[in-house]
N, C-alpha and C. Protein backbone atom coordinates (compact mmCIF):
# COMPACT_ATOMS: atom_id res chain seq x y z
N UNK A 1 -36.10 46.40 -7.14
CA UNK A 1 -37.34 47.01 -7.59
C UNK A 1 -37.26 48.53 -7.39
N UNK A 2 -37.68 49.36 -8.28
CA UNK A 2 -37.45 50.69 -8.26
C UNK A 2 -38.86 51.06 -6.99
N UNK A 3 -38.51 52.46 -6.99
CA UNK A 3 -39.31 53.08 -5.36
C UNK A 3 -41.13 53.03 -6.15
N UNK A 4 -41.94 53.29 -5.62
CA UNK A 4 -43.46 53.38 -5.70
C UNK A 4 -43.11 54.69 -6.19
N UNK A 5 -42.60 55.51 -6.08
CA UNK A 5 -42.71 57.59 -6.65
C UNK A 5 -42.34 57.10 -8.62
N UNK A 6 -41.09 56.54 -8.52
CA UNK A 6 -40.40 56.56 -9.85
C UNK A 6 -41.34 55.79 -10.81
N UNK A 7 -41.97 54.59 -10.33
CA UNK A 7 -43.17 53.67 -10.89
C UNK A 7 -44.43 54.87 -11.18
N UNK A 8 -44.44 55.56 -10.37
CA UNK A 8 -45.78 56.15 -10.57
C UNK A 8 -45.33 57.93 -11.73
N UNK A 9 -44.17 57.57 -11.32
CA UNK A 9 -43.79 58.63 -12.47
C UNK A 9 -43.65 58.03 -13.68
N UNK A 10 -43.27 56.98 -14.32
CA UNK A 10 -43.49 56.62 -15.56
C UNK A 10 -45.10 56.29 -15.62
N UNK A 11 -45.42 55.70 -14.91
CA UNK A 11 -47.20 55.12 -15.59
C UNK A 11 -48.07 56.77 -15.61
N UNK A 12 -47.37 57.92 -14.90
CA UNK A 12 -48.36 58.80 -14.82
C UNK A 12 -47.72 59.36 -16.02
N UNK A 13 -47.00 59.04 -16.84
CA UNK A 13 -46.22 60.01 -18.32
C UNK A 13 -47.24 59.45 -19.41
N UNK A 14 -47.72 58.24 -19.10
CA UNK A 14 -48.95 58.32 -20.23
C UNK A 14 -50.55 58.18 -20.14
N UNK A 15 -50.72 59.06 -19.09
CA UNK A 15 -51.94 59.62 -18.74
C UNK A 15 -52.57 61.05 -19.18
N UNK A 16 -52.34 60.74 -20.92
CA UNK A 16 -52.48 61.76 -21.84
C UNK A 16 -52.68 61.53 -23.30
N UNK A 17 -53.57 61.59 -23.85
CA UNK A 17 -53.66 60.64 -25.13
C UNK A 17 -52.60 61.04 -26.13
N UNK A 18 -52.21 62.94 -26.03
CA UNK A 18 -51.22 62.88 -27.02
C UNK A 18 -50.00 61.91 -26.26
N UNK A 19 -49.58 61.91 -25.35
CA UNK A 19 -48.26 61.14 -24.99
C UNK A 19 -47.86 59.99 -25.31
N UNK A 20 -49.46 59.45 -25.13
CA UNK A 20 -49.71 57.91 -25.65
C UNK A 20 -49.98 57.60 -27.26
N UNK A 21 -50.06 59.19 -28.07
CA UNK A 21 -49.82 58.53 -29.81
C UNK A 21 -48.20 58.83 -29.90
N UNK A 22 -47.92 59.82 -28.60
CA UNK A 22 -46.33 60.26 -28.99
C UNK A 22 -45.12 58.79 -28.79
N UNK A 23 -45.68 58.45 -27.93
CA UNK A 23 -45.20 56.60 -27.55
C UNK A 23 -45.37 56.14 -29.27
N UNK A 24 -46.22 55.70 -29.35
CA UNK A 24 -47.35 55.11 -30.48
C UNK A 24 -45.92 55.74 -31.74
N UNK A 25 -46.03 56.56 -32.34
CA UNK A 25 -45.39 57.14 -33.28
C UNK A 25 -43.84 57.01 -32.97
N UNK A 26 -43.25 56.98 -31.86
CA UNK A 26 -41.80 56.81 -31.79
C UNK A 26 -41.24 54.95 -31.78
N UNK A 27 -42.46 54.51 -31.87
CA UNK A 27 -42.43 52.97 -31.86
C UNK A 27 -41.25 52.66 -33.53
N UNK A 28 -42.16 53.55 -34.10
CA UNK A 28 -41.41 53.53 -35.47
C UNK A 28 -39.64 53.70 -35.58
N UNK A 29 -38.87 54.58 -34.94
CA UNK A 29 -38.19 54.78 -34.41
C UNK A 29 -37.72 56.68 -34.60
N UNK A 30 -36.87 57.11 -34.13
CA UNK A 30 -36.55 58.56 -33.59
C UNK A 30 -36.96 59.15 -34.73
N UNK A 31 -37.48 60.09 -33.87
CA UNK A 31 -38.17 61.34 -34.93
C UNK A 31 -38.09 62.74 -34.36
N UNK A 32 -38.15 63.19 -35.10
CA UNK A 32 -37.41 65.36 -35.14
C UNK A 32 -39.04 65.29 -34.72
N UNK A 33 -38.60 66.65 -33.48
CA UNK A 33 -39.64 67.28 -33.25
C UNK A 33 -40.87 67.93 -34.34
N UNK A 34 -40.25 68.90 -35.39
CA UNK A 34 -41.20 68.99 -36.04
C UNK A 34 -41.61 67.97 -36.94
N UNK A 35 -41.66 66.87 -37.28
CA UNK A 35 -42.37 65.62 -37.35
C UNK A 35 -43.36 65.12 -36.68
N UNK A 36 -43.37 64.89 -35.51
CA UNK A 36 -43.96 64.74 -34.36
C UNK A 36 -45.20 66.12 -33.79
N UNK A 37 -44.75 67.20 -34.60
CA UNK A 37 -46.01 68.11 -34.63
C UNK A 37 -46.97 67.89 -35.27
N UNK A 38 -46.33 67.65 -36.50
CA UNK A 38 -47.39 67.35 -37.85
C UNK A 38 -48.18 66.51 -37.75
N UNK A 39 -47.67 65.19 -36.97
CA UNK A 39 -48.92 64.06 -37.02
C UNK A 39 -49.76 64.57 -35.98
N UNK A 40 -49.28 65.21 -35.27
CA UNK A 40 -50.31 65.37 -33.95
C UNK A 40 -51.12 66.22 -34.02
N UNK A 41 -50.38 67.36 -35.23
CA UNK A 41 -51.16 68.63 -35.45
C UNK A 41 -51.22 69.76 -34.18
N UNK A 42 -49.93 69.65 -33.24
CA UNK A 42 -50.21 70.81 -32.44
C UNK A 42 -49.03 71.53 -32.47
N UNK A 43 -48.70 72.58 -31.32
CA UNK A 43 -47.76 73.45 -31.53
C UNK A 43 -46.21 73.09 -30.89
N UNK A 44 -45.67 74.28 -31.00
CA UNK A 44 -44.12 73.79 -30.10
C UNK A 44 -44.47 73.52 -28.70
N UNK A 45 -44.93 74.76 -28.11
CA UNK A 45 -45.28 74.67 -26.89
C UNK A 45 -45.83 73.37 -26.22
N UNK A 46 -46.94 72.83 -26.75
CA UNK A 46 -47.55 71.74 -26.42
C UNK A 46 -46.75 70.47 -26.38
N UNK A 47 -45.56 70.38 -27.59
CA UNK A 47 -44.86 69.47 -28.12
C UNK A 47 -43.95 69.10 -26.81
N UNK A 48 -43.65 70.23 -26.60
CA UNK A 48 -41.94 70.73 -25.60
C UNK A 48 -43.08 70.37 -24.45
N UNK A 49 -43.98 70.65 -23.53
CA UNK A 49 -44.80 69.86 -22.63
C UNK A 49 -44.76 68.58 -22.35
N UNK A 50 -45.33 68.09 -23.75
CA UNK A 50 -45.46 66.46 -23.33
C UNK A 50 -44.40 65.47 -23.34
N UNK A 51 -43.36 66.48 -24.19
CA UNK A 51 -42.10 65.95 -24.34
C UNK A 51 -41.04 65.27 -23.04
N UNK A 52 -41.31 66.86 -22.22
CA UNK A 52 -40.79 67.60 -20.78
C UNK A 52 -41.43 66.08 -19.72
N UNK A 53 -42.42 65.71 -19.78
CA UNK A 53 -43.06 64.49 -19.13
C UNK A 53 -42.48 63.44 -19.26
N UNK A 54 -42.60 63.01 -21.02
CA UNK A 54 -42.32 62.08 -21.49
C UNK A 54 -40.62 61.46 -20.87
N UNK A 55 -39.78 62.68 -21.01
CA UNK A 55 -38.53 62.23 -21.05
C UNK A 55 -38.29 62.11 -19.18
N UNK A 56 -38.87 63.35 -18.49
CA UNK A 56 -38.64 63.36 -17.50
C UNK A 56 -39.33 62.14 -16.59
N UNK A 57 -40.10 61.42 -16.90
CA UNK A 57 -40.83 59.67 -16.57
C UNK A 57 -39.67 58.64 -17.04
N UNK A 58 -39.06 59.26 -17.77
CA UNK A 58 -37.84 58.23 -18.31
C UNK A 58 -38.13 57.49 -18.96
N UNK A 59 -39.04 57.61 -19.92
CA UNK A 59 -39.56 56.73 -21.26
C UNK A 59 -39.13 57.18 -22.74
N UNK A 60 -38.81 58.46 -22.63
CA UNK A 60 -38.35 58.87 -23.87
C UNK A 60 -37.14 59.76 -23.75
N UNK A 61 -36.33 59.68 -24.74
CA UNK A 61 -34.46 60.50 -24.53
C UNK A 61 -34.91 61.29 -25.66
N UNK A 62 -33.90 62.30 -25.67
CA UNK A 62 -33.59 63.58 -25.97
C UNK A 62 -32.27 63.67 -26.47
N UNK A 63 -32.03 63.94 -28.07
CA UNK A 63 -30.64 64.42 -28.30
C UNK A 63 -31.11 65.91 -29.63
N UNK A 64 -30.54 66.39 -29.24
CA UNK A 64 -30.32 67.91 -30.05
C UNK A 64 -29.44 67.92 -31.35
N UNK A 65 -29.80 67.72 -32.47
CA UNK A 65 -29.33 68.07 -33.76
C UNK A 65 -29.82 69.33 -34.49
N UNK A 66 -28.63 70.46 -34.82
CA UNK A 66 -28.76 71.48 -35.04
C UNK A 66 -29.58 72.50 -34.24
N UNK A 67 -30.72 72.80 -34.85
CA UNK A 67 -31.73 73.29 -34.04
C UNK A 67 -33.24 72.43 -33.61
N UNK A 68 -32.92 71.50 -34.07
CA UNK A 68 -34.12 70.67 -33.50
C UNK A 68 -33.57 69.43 -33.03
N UNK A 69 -34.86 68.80 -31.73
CA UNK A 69 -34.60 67.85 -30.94
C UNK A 69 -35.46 66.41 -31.43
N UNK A 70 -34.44 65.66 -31.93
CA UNK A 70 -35.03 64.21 -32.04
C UNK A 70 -35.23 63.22 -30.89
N UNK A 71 -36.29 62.72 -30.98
CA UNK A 71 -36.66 62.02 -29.50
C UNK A 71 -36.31 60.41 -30.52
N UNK A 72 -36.47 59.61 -29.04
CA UNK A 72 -36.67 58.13 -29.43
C UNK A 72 -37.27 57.20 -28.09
N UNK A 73 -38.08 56.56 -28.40
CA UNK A 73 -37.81 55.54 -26.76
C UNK A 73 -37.33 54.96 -25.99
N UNK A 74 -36.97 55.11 -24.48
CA UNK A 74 -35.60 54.65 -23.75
C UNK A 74 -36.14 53.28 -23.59
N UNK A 75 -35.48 52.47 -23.83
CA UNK A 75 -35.80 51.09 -23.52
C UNK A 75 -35.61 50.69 -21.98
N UNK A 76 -34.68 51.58 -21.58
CA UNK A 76 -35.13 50.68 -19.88
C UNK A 76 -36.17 51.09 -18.68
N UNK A 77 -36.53 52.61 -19.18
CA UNK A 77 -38.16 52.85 -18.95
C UNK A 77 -38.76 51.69 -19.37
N UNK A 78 -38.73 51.21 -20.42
CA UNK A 78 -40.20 50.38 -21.17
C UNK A 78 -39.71 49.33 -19.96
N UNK A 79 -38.47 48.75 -20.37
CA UNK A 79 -38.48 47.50 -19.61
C UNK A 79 -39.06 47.16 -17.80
N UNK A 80 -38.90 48.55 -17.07
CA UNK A 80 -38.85 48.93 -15.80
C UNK A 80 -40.95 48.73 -15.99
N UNK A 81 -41.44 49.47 -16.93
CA UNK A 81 -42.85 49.14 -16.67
C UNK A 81 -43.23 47.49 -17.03
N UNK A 82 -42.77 47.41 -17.94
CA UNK A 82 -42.64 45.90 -18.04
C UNK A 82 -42.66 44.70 -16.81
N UNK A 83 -41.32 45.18 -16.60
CA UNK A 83 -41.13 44.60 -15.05
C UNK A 83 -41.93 44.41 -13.97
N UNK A 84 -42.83 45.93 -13.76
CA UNK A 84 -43.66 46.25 -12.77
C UNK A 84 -45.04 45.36 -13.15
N UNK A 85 -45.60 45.70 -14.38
CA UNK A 85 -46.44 44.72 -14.71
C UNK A 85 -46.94 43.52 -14.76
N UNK A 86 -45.34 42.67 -15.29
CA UNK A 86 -45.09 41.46 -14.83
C UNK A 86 -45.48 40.90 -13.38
N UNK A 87 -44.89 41.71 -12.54
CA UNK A 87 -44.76 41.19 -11.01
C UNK A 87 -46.41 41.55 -10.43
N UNK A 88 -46.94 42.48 -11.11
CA UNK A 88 -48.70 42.53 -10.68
C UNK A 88 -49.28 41.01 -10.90
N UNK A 89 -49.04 40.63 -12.64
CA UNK A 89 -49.79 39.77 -12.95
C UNK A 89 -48.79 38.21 -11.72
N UNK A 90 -47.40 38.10 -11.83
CA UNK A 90 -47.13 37.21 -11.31
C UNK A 90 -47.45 36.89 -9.98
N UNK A 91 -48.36 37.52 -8.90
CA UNK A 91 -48.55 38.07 -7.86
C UNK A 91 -50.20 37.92 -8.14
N UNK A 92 -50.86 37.92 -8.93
CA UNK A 92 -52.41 37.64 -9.26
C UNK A 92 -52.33 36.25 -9.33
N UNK A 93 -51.22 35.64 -10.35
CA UNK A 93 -51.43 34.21 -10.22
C UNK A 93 -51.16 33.65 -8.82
N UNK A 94 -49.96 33.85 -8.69
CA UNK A 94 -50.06 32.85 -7.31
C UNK A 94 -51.35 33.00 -6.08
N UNK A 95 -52.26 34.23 -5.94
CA UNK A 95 -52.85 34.55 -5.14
C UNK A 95 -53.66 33.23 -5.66
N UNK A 96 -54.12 33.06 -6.93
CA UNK A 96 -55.30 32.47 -7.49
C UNK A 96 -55.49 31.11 -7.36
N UNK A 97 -53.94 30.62 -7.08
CA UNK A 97 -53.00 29.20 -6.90
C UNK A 97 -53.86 28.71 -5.82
């Protein structure tokens, strides 16, 4: 089981509604930064922010083509919250047992 800091660093990466359409929109799969402006309608700065969260929670990767950065979602972030989730609810049932 990963530490209580690293858990609370991914669940705190989408405690932001853009982060959570930026999730939402990469579901589709990898998309260029300026893509990812347009739907959101904000700037670089803001972009490169939530980005900086996003990737650094370990939910979303980062690769650099030319001059712009295409993101996508890391799947073993997802799976790691997954995991954590799981073991809440599996841990509610048995209490309930």
């Amino acid at each position: 089981m990963t530490s209580p800091q690293h858990t609370a660093r991914l669940f705190k990466a989408l405690c932001d509604e853009h982060r959570v359409q930026i999730m939402q929109l990469l579901c589709r799969g990898e998309m260029c930064a300026c893509h990812l402006q347009q739907e959101l309608q904000i700037g670089q700065s803001t972009l490169s922010h939530h980005m900086k969260i996003l990737c650094d929670g370990g939910l979303v990767s980062a690769r650099k083509e030319g001059r712009w950065m295409h993101y996508s979602l890391k799947q073993s972030g997802l799976q790691e919250m997954q995991k954590y989730v799981v073991s809440l609810l599996s841990a509610q049932e048995k209490r309930e047992k």
